[in-house]
Structures are given as structure tokens and as C-alpha cells.
C-alpha atoms as a PDB file:
ATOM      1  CA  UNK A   1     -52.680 -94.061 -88.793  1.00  0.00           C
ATOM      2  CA  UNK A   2     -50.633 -93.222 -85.718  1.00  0.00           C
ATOM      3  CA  UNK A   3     -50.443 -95.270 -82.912  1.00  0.00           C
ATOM      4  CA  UNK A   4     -52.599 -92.515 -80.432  1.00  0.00           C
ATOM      5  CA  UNK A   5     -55.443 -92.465 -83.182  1.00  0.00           C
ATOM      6  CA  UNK A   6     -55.497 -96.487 -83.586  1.00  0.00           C
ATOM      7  CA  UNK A   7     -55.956 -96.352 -79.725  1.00  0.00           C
ATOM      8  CA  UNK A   8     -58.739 -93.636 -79.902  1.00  0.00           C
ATOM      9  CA  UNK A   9     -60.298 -95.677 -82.620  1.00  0.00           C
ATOM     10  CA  UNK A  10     -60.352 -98.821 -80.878  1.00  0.00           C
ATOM     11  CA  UNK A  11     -61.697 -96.905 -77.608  1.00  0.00           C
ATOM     12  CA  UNK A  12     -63.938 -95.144 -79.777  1.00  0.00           C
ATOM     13  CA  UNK A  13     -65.168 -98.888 -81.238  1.00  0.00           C
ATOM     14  CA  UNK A  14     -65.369-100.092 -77.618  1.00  0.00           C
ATOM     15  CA  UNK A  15     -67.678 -97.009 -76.215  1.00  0.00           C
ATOM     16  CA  UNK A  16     -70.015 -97.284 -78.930  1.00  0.00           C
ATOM     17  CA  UNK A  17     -70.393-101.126 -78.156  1.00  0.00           C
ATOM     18  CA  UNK A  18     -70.948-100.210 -74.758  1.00  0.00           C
ATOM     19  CA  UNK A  19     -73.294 -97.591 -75.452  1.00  0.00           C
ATOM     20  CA  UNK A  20     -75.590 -99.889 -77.792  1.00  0.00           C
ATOM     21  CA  UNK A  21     -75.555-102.623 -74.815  1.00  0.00           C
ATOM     22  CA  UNK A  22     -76.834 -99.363 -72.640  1.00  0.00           C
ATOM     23  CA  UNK A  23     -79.288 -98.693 -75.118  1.00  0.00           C
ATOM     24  CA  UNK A  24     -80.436-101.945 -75.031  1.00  0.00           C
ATOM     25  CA  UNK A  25     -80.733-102.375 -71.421  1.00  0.00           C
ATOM     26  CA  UNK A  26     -83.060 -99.503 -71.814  1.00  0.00           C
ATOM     27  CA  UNK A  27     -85.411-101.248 -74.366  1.00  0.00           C
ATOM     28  CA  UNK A  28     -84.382 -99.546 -77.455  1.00  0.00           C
ATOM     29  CA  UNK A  29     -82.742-101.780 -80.722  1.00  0.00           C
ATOM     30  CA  UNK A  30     -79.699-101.175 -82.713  1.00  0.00           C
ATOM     31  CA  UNK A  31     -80.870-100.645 -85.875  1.00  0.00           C
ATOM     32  CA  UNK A  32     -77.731 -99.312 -87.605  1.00  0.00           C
ATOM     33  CA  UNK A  33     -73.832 -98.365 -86.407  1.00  0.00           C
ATOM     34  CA  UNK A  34     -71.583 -96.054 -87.838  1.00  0.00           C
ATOM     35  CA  UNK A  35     -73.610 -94.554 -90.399  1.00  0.00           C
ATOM     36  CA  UNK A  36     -71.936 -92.125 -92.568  1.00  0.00           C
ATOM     37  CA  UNK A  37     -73.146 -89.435 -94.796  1.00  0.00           C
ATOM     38  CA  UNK A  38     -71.145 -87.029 -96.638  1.00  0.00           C
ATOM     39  CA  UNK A  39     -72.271 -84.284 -93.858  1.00  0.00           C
ATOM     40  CA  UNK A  40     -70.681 -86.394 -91.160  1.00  0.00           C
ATOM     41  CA  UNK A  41     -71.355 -89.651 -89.792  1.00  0.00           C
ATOM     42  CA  UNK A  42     -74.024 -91.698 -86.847  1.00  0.00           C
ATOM     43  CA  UNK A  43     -72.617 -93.702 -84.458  1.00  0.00           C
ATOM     44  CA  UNK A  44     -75.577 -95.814 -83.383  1.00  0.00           C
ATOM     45  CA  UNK A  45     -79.311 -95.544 -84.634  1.00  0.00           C
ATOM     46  CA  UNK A  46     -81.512 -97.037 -82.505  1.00  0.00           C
ATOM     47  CA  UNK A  47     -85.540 -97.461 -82.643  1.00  0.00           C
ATOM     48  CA  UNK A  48     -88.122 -98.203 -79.546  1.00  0.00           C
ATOM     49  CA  UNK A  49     -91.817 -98.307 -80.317  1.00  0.00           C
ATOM     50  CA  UNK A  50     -92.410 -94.632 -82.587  1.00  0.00           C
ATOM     51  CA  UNK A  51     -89.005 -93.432 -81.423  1.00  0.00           C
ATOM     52  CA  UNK A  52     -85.841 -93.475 -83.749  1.00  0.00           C
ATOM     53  CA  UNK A  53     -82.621 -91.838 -82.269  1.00  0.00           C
ATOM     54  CA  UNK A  54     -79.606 -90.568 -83.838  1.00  0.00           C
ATOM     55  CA  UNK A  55     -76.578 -90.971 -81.292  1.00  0.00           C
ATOM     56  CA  UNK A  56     -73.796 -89.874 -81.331  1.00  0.00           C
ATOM     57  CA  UNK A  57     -71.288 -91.502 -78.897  1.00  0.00           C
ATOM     58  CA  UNK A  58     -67.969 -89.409 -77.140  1.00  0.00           C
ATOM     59  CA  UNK A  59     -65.387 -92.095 -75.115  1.00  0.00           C
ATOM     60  CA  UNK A  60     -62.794 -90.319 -73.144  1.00  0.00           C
ATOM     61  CA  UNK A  61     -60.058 -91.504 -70.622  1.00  0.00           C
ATOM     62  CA  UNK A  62     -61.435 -89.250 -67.534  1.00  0.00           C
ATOM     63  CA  UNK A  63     -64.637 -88.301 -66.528  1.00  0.00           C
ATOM     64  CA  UNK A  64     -64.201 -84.409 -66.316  1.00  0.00           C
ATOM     65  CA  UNK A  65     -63.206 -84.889 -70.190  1.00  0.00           C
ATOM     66  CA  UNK A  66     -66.564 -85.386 -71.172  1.00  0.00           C
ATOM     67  CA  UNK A  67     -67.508 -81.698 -70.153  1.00  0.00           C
ATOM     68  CA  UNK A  68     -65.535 -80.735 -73.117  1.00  0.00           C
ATOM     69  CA  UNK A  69     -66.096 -84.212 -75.582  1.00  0.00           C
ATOM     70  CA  UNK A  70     -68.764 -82.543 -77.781  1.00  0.00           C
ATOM     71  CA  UNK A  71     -69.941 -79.400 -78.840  1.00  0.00           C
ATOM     72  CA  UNK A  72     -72.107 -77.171 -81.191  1.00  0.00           C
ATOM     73  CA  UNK A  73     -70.294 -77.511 -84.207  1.00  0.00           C
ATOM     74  CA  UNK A  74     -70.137 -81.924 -84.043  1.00  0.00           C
ATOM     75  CA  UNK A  75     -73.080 -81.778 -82.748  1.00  0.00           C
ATOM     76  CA  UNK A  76     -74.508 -79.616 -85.804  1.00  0.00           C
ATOM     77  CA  UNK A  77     -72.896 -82.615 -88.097  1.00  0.00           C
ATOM     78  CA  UNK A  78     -74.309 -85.246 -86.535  1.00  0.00           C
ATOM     79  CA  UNK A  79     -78.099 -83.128 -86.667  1.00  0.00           C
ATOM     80  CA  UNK A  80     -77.227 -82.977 -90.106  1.00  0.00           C
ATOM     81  CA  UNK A  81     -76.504 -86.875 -91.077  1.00  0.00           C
ATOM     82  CA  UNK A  82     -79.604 -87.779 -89.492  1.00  0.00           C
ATOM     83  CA  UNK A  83     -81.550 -85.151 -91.615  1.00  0.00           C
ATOM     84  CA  UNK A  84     -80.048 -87.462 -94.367  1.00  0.00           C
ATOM     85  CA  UNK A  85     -80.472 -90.878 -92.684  1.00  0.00           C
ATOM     86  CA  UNK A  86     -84.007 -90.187 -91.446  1.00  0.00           C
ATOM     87  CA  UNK A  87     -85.992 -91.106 -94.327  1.00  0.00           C
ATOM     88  CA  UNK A  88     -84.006 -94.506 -94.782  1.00  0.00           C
ATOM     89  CA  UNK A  89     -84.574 -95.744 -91.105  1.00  0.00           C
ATOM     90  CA  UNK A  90     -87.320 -93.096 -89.379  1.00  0.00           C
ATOM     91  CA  UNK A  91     -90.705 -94.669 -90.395  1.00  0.00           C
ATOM     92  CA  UNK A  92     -93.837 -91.968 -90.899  1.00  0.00           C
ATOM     93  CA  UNK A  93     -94.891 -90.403 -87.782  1.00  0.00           C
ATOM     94  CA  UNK A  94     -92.268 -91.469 -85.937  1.00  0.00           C
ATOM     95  CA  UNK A  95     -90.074 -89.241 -83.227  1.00  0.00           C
ATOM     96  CA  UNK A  96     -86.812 -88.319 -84.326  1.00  0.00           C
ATOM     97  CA  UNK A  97     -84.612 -87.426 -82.073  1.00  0.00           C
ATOM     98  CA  UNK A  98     -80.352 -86.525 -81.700  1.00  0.00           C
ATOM     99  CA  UNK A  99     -78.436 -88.032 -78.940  1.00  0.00           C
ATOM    100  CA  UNK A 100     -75.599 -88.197 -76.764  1.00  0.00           C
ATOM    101  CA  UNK A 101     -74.097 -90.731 -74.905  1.00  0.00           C
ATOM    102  CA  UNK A 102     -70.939 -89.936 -72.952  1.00  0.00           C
ATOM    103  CA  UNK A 103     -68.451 -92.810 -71.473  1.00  0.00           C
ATOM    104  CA  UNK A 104     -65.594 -92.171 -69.193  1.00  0.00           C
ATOM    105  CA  UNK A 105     -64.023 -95.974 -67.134  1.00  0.00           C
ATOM    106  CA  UNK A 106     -65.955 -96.611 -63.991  1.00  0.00           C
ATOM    107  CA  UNK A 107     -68.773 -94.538 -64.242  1.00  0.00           C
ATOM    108  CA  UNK A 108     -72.491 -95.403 -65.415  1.00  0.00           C
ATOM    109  CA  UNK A 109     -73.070 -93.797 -69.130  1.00  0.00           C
ATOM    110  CA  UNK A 110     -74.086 -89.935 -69.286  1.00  0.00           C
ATOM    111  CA  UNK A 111     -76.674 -89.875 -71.712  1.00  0.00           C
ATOM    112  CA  UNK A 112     -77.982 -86.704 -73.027  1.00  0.00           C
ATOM    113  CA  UNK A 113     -81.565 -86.433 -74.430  1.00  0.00           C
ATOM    114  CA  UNK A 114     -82.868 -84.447 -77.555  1.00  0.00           C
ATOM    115  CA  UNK A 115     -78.780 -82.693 -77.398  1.00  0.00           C
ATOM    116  CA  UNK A 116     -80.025 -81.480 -80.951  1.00  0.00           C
ATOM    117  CA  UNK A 117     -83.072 -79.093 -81.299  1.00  0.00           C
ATOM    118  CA  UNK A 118     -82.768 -77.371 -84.349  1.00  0.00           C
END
């Protein structure tokens, strides 16, 4: 692994901590992190009363870089892990829903509500 992609990694590690201490400030628990699927991987799954999310989380340097951090096509993977994952850790009746949280330094989280409809 080269030296840039370690770093990414390890910021990537750090955002999704950050994201599932968000979460929780928000009432929701971490049921699972860094699911994967062989359609694509979860970052965090999270569940609050008949609510189970799927979220995937983007970390970048600047905030104006999270414009770009995800689009159709990751998004479409992550949509279709959680198709997989949803019978292991959705419950019957429940809410599923896909998404985003977006972390640039010194700003509060951008987090992006039902980012999947499909």
C-alpha cells in the first residue's frame, strides 16, 4: 500500500469514527462498521427505534471536496450492499434507509438523508 493510500485509509478510519460518535449524539446505535459484501461494502449501520441506516461515510482534506466525494455510481454500490445486509440487521417492518455523512476538518458533519432512493 502506498504511503498516500495508508494516509487516506487512516483518515478514512478516523471519519467513520467520527461519524458513528455523530450518529450517536443523534440517538441512533452502531450496530455494525465496515460491512462488506461482494457488491461493495457499509461503512457504519446504525439502528434507532424502527429505523436501520446504511451509511456510507466520505472524509476529505477541504470542505469544497465533499461536493465531488460521492456520486451515483458509489452510491449505487453502497444501495446495493445494504440490499444484501438488510435481512441480517433490518428487523421486519423496519425503515431502511441509505446514507451519507460527509467530513471535511473544522466543520460540523454534512449528513445527507435517504441519498439512495431506488
Amino acid at each position: 500500500m502506498t504511503r498516500n493510500r495508508k494516509s487516506a485509509e487512516r483518515r478514512g478510519r478516523i471519519g467513520e469514527t467520527f461519524a458513528a460518535l455523530w450518529l450517536n449524539l443523534q440517538g441512533w446505535s452502531i450496530v455494525a462498521r465496515r460491512v462488506r459484501t461482494p457488491v461493495g461494502e457499509v461503512d457504519l449501520i446504525a439502528r434507532r427505534g424502527r429505523t436501520t441506516l446504511f451509511v456510507e461515510v466520505k472524509t476529505r482534506a477541504t470542505r469544497p471536496e465533499l461536493d465531488v466525494a460521492i456520486d451515483e455510481h458509489r452510491l449505487s454500490r453502497v444501495a446495493s450492499a445494504a440490499s444484501m445486509l438488510a435481512p441480517r440487521y433490518g428487523r421486519p417492518g423496519d425503515d431502511l434507509r441509505v446514507d451519507v455523512i460527509l467530513l471535511a476538518p473544522w466543520s460540523l458533519p454534512r449528513h445527507i438523508r435517504n441519498a439512495w432512493v431506488g
